[in-house]
Protein backbone atom coordinates (compact mmCIF):
# COMPACT_ATOMS: atom_id res chain seq x y z
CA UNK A 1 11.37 -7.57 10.09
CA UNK A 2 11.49 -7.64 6.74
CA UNK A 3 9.94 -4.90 4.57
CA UNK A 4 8.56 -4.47 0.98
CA UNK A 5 6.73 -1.41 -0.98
CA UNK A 6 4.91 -1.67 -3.84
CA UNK A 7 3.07 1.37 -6.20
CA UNK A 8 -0.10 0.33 -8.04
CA UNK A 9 -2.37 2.63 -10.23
CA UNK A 10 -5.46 1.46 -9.33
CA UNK A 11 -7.55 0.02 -5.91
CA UNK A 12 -8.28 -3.13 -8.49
CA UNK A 13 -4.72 -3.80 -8.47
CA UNK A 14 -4.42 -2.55 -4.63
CA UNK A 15 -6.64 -5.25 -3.95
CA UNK A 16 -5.24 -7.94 -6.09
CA UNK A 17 -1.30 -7.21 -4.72
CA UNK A 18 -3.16 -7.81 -0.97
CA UNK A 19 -4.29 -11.18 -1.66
CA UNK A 20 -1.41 -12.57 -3.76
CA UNK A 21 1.15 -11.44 -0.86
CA UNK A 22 -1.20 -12.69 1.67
CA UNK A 23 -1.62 -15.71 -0.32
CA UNK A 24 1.96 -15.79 -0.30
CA UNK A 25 3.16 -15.16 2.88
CA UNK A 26 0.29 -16.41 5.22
CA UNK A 27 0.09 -15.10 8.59
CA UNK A 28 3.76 -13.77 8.54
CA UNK A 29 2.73 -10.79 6.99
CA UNK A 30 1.60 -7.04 8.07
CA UNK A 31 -0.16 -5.03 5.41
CA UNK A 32 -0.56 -1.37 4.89
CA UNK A 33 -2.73 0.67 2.52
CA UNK A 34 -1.90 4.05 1.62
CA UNK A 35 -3.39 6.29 -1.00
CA UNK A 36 -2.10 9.02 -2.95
CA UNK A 37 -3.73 11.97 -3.59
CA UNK A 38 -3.36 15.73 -5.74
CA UNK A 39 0.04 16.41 -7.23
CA UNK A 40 -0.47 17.40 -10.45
CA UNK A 41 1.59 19.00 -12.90
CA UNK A 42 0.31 22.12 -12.24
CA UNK A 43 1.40 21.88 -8.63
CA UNK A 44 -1.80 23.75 -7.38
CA UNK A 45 -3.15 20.50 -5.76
CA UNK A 46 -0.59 19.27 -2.90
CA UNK A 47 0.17 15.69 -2.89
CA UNK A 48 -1.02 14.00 0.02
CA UNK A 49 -0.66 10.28 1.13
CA UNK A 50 -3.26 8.89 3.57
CA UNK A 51 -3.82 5.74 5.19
CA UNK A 52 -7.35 3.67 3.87
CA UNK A 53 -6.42 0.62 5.93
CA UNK A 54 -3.66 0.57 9.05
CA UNK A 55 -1.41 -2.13 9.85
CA UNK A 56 -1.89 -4.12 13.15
CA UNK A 57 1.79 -4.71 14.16
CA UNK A 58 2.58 -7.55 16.57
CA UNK A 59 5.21 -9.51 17.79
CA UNK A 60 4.81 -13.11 15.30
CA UNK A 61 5.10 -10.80 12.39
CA UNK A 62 8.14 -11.11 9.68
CA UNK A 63 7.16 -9.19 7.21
CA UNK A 64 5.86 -5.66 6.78
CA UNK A 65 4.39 -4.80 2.92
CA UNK A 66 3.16 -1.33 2.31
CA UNK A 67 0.55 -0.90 -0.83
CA UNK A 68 0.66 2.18 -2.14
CA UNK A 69 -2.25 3.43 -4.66
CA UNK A 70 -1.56 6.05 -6.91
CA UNK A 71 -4.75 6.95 -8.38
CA UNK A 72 -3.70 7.01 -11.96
CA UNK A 73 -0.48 5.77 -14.18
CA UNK A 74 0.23 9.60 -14.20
């Protein structure tokens, strides 16, 4: 199984990356979406990652992407 990441900055783009690799790839592909949370530079805030929507794995699947959204460009 093949298997891509990609960071946006934004759900807007989260949402647009979706489509164009589902688009892309048809029903070969398994998508992820993970968010990113705290972390700033003050390092009060931990940095968490959680899951908004969780990938259905089966057996027909070839590829694997995982969005992440980072909430900022920062």
């Amino acid at each position: 199984m093949g298997k891509l990441a990609v960071f946006v900055e934004g759900y807007t783009e989260l949402l647009f990356i979706d489509r164009l690799i589902t688009e892309i790839g048809g029903e070969n592909i398994v998508t992820e979406h993970r968010e990113i949370i705290g972390g700033g530079k003050s390092g009060k805030v931990p940095r968490v990652a959680k899951i908004t929507k969780a990938a259905k794995f089966e057996q027909n699947k070839n590829f694997f992407v995982l969005i992440y959204d980072c909430c900022g460009d920062k």
